[in-house]
PDB file of N, CA and C in Angstrom:
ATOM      1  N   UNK A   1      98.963 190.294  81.745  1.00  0.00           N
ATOM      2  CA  UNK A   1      98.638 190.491  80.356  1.00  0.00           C
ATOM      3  C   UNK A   1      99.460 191.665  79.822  1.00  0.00           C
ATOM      4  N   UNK A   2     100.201 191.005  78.417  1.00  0.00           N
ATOM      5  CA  UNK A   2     101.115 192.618  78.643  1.00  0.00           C
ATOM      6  C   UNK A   2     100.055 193.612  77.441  1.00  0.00           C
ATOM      7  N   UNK A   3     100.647 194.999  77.827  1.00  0.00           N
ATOM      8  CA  UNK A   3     100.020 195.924  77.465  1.00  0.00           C
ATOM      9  C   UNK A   3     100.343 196.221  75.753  1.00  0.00           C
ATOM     10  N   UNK A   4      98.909 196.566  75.071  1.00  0.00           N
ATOM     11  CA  UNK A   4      99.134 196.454  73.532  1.00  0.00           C
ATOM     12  C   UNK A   4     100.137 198.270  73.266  1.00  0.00           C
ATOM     13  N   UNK A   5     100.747 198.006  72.564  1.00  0.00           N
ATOM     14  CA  UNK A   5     101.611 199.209  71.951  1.00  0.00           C
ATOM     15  C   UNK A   5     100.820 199.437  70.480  1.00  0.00           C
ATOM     16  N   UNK A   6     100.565 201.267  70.782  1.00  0.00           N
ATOM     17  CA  UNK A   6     100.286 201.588  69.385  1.00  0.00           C
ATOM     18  C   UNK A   6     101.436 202.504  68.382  1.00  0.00           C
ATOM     19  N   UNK A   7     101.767 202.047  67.270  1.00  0.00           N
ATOM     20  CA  UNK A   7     102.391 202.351  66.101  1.00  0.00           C
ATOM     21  C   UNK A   7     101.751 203.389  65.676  1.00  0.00           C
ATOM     22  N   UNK A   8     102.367 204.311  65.587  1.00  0.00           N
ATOM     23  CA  UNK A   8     101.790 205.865  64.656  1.00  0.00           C
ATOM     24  C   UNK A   8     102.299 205.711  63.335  1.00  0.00           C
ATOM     25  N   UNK A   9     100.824 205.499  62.357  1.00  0.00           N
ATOM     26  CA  UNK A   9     100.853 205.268  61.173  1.00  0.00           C
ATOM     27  C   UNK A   9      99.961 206.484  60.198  1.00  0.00           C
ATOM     28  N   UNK A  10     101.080 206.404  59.133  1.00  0.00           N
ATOM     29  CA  UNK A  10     100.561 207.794  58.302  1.00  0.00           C
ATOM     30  C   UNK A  10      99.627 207.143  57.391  1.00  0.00           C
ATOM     31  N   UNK A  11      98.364 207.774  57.074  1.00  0.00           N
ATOM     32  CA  UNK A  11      97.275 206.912  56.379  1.00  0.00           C
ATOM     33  C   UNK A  11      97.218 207.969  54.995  1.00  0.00           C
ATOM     34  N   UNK A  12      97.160 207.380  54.204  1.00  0.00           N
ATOM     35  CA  UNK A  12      97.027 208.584  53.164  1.00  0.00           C
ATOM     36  C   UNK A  12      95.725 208.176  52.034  1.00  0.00           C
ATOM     37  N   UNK A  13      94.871 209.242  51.667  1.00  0.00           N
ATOM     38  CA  UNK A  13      94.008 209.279  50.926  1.00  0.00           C
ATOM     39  C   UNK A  13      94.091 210.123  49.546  1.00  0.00           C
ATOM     40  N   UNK A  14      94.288 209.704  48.792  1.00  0.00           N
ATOM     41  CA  UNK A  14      94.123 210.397  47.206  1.00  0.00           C
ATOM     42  C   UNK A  14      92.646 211.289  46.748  1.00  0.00           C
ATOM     43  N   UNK A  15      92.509 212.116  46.232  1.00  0.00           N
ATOM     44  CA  UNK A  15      91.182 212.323  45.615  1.00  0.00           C
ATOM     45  C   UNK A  15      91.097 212.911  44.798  1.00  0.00           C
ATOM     46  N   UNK A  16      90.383 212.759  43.858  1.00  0.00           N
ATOM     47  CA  UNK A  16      90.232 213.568  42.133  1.00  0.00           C
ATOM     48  C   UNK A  16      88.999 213.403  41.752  1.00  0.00           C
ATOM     49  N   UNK A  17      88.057 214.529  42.704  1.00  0.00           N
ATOM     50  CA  UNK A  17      86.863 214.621  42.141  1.00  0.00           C
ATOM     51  C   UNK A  17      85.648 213.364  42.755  1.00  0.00           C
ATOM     52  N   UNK A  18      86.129 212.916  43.911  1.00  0.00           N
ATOM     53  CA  UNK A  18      84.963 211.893  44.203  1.00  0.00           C
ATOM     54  C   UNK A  18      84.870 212.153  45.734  1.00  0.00           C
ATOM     55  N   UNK A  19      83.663 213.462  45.561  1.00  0.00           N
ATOM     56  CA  UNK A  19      82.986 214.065  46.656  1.00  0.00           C
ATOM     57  C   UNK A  19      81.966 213.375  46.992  1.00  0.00           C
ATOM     58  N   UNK A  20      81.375 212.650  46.388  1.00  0.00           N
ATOM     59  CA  UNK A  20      80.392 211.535  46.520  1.00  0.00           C
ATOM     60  C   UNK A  20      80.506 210.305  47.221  1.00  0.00           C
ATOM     61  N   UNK A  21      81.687 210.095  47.443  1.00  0.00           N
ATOM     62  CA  UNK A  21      82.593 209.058  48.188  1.00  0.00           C
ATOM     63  C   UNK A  21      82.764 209.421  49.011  1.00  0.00           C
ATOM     64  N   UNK A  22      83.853 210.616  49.109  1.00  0.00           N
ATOM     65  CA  UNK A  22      84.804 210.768  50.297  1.00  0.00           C
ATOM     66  C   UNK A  22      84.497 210.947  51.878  1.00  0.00           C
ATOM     67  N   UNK A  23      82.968 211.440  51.902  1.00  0.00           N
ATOM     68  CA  UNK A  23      82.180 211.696  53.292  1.00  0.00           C
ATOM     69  C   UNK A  23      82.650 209.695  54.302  1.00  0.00           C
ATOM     70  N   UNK A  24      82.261 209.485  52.923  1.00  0.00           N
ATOM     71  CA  UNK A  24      81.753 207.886  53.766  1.00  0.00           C
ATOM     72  C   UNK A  24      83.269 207.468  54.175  1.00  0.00           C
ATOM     73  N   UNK A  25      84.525 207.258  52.919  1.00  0.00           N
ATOM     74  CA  UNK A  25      86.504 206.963  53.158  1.00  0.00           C
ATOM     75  C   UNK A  25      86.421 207.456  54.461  1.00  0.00           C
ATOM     76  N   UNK A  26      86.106 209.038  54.971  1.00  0.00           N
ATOM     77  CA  UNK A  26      86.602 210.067  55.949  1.00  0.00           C
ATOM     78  C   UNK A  26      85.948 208.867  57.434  1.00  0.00           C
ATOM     79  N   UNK A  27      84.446 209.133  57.335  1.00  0.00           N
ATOM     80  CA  UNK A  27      83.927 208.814  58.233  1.00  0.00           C
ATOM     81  C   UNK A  27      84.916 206.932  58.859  1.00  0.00           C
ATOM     82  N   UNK A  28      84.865 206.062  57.679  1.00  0.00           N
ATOM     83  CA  UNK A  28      85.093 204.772  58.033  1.00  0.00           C
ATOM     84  C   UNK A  28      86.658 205.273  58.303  1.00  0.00           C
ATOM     85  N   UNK A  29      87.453 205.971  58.142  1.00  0.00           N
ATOM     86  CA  UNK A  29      89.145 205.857  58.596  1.00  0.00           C
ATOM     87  C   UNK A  29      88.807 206.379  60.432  1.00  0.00           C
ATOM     88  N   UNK A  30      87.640 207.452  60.653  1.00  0.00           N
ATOM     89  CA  UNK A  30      87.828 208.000  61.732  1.00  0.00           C
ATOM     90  C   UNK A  30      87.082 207.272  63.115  1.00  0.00           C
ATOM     91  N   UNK A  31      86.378 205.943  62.186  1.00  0.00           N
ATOM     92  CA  UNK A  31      85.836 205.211  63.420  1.00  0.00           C
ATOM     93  C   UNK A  31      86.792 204.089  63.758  1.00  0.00           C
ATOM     94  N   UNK A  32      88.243 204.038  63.411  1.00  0.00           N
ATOM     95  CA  UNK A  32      88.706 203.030  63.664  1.00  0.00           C
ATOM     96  C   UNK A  32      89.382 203.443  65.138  1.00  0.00           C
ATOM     97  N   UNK A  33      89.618 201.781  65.704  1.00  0.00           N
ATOM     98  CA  UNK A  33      90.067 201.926  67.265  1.00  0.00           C
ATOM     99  C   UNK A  33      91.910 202.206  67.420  1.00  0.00           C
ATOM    100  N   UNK A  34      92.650 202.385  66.888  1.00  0.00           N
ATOM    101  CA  UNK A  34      93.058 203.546  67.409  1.00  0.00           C
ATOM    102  C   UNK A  34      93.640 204.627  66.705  1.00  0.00           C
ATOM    103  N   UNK A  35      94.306 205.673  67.652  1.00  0.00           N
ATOM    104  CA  UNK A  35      93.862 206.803  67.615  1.00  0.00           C
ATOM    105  C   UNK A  35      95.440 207.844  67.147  1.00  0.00           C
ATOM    106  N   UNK A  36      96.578 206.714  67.039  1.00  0.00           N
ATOM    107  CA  UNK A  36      97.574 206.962  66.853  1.00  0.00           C
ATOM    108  C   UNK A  36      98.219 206.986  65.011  1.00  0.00           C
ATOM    109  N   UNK A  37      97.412 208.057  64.772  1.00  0.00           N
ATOM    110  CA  UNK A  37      97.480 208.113  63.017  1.00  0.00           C
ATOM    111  C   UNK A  37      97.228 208.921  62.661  1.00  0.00           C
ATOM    112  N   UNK A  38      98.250 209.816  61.564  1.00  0.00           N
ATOM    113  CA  UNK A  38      97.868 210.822  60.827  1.00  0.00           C
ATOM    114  C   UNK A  38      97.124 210.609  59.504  1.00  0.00           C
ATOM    115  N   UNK A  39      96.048 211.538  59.204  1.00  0.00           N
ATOM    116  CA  UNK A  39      95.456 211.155  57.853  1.00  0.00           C
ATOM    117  C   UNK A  39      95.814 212.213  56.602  1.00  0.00           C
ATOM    118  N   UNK A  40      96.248 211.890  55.817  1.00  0.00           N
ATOM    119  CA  UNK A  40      96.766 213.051  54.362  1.00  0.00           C
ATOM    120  C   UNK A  40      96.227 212.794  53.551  1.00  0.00           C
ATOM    121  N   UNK A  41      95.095 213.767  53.200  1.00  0.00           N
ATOM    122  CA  UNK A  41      94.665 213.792  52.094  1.00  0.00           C
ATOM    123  C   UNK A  41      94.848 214.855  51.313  1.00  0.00           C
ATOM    124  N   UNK A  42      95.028 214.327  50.195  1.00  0.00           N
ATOM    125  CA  UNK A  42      95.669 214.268  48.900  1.00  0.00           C
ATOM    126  C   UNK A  42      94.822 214.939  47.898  1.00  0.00           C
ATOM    127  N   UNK A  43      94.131 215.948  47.084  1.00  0.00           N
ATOM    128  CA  UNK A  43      93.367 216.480  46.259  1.00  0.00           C
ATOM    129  C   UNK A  43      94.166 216.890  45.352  1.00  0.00           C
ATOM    130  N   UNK A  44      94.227 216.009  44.175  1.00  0.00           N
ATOM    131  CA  UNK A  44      95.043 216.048  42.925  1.00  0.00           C
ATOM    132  C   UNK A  44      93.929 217.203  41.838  1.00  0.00           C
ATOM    133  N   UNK A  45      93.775 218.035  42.678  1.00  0.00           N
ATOM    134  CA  UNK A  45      93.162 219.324  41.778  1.00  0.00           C
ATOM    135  C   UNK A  45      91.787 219.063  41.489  1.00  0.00           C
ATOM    136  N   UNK A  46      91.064 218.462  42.278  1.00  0.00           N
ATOM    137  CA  UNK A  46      89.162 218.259  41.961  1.00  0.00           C
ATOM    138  C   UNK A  46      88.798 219.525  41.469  1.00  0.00           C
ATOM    139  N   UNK A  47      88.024 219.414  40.653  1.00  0.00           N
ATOM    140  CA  UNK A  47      86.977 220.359  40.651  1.00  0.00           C
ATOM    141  C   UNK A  47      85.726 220.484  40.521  1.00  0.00           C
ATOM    142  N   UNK A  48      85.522 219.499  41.594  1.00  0.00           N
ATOM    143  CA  UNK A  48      84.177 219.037  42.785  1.00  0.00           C
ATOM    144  C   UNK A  48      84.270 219.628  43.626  1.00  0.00           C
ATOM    145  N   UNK A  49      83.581 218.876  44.933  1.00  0.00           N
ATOM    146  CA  UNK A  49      83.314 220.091  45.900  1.00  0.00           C
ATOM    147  C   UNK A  49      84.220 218.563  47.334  1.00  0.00           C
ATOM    148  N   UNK A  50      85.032 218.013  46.546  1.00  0.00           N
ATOM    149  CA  UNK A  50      86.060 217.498  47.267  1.00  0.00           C
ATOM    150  C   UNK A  50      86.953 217.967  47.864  1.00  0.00           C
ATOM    151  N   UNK A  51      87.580 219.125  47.783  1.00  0.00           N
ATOM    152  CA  UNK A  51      88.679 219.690  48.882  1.00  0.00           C
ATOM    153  C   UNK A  51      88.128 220.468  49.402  1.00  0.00           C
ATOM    154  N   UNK A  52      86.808 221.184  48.921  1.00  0.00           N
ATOM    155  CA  UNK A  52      85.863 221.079  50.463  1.00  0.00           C
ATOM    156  C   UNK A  52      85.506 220.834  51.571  1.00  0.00           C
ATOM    157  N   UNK A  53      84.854 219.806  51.460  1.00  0.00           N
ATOM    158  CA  UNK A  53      85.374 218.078  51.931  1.00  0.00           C
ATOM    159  C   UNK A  53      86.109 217.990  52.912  1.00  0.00           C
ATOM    160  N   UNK A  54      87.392 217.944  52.021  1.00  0.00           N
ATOM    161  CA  UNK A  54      88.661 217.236  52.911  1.00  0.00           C
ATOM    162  C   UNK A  54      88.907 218.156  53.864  1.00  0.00           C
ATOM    163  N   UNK A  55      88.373 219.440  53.905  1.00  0.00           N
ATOM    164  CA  UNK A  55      88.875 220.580  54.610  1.00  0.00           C
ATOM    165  C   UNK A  55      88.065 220.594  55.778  1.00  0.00           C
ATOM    166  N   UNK A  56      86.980 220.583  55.640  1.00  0.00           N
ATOM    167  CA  UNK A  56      86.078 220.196  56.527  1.00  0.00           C
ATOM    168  C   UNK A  56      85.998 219.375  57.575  1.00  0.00           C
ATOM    169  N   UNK A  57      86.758 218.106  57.238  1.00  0.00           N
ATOM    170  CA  UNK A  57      87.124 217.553  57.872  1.00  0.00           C
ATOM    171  C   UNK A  57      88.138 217.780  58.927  1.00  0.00           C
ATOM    172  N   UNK A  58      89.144 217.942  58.343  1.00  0.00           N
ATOM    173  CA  UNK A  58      90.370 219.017  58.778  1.00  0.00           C
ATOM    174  C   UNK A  58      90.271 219.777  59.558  1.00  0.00           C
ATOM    175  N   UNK A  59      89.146 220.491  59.739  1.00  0.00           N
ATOM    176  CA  UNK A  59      88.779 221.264  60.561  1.00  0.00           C
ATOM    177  C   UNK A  59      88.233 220.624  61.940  1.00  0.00           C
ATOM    178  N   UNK A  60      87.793 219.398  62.012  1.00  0.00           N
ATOM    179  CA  UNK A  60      87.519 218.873  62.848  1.00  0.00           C
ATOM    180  C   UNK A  60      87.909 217.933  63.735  1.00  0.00           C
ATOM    181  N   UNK A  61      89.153 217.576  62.876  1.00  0.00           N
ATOM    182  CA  UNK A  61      90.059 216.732  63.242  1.00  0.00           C
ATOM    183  C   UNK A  61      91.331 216.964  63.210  1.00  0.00           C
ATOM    184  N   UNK A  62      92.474 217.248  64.294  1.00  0.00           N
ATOM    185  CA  UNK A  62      94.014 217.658  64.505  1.00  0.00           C
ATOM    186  C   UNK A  62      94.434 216.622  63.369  1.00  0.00           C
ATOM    187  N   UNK A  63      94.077 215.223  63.428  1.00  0.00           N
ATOM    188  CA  UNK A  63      95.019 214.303  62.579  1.00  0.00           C
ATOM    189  C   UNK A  63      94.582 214.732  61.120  1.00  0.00           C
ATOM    190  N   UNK A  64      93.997 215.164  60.744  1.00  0.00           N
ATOM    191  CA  UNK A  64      93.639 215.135  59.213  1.00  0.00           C
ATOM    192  C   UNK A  64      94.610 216.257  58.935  1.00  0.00           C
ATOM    193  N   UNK A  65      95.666 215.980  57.936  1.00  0.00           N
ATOM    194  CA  UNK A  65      95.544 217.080  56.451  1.00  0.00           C
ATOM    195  C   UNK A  65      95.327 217.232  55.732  1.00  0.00           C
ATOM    196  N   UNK A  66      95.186 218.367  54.971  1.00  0.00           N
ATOM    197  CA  UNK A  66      95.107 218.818  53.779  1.00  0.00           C
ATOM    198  C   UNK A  66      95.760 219.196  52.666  1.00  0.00           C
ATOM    199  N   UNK A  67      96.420 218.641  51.729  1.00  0.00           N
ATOM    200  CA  UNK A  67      97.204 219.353  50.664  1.00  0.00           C
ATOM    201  C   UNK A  67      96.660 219.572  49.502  1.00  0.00           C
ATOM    202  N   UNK A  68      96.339 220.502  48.874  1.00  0.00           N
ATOM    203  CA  UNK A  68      95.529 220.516  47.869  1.00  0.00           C
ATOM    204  C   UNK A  68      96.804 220.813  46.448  1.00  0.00           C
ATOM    205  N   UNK A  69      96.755 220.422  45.232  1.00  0.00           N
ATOM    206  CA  UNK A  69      97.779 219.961  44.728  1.00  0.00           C
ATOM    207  C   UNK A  69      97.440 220.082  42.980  1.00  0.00           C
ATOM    208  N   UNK A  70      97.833 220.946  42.237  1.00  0.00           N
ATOM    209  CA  UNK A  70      97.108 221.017  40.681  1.00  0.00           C
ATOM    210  C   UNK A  70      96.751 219.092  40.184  1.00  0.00           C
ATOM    211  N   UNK A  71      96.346 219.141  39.477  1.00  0.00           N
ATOM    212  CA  UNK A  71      96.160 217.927  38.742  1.00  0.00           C
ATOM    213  C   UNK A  71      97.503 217.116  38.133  1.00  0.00           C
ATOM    214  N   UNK A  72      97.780 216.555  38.471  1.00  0.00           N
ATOM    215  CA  UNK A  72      99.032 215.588  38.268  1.00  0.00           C
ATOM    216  C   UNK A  72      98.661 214.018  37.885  1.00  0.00           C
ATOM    217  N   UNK A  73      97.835 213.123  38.119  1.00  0.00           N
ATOM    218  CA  UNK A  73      97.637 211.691  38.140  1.00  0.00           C
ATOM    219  C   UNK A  73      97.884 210.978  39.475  1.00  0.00           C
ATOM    220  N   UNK A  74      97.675 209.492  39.282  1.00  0.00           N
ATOM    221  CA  UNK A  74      97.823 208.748  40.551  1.00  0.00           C
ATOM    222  C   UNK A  74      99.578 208.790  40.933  1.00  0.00           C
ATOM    223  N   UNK A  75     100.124 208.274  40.229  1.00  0.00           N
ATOM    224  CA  UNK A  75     101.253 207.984  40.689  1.00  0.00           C
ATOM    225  C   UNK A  75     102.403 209.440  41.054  1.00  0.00           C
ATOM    226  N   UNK A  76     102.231 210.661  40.544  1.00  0.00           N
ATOM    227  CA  UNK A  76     103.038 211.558  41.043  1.00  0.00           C
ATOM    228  C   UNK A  76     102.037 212.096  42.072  1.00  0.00           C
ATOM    229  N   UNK A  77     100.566 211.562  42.218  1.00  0.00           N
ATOM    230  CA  UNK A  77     100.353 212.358  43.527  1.00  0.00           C
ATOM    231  C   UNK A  77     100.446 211.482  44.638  1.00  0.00           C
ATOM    232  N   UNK A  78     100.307 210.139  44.917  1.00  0.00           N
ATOM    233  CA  UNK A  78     100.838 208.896  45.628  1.00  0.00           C
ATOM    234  C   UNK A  78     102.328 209.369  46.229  1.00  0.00           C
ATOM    235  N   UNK A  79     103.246 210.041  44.988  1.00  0.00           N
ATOM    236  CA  UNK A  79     104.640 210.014  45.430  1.00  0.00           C
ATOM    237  C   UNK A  79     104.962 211.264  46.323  1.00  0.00           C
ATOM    238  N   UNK A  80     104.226 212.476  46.418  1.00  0.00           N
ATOM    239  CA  UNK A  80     104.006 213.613  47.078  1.00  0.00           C
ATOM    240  C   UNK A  80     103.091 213.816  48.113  1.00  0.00           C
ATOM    241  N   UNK A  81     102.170 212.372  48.205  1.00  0.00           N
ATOM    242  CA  UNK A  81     101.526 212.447  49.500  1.00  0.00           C
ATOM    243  C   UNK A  81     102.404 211.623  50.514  1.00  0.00           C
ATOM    244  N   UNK A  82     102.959 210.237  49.808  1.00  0.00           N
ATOM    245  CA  UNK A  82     104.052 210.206  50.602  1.00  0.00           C
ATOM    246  C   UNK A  82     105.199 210.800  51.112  1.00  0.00           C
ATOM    247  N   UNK A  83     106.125 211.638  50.460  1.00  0.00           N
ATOM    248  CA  UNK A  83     107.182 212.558  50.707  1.00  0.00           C
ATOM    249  C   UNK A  83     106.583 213.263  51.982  1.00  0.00           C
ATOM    250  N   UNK A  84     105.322 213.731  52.168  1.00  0.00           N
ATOM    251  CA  UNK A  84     104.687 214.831  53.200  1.00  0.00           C
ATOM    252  C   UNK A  84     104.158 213.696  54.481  1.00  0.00           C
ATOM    253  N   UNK A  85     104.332 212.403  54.142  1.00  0.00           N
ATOM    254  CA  UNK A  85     103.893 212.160  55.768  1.00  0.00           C
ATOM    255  C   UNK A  85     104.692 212.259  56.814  1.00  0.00           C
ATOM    256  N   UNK A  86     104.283 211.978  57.970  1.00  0.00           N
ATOM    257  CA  UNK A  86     105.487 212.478  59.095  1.00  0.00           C
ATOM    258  C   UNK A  86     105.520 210.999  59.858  1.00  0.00           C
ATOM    259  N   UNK A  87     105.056 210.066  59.562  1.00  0.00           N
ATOM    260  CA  UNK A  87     105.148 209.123  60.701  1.00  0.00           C
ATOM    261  C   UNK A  87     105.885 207.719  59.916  1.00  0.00           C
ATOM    262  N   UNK A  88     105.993 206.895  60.595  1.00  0.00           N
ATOM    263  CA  UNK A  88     107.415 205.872  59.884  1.00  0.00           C
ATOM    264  C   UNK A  88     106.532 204.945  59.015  1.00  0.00           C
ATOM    265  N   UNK A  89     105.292 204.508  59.417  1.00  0.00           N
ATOM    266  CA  UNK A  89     104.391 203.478  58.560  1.00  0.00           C
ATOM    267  C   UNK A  89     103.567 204.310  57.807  1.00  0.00           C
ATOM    268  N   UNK A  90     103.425 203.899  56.370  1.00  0.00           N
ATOM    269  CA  UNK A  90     102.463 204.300  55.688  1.00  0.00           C
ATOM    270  C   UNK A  90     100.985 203.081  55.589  1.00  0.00           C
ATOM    271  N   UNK A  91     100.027 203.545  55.560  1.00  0.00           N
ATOM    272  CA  UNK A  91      98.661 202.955  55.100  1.00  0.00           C
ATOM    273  C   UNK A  91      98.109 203.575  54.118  1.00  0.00           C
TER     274      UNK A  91
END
């Protein structure tokens, strides 16, 4: 049986203010089976208690980052969370 190969894939998460969410995004990206993935999250300037949050996480996890980032919108912060990943596949 040949042996499965894992792909190191950069996963990226956006957020603007949805601290109410993000516990549950964090939790469901970190129960997946495997283990070969960086996670970037993205805080387009909340001012919730979301890069909180994301930090928190961060703290608990080597793969998670953090960039915290003034308020910009979806698409220039999409384009700067990509520029910052390090691995060849994005999710």
């Amino acid at each position: 049986m040949p042996k499965s190969v894992s792909i190191p894939i950069s996963l990226i998460v956006t957020v603007f203010n949805r601290a109410d969410y993000l516990p549950l995004t964090l939790d469901s990206i970190l129960t997946q089976t495997s283990p070969d993935f960086e996670l970037l999250i993205w805080d387009d300037g909340s001012t919730d208690n979301s890069l909180a949050i994301a930090q928190d996480y961060a703290h608990r996890d080597s793969r998670i980052r953090v960039i915290a980032a003034p308020h910009q919108g979806i698409a220039p912060s999409l384009k700067g969370a990509i520029a910052s990943t390090t691995f060849p596949y994005l999710g």
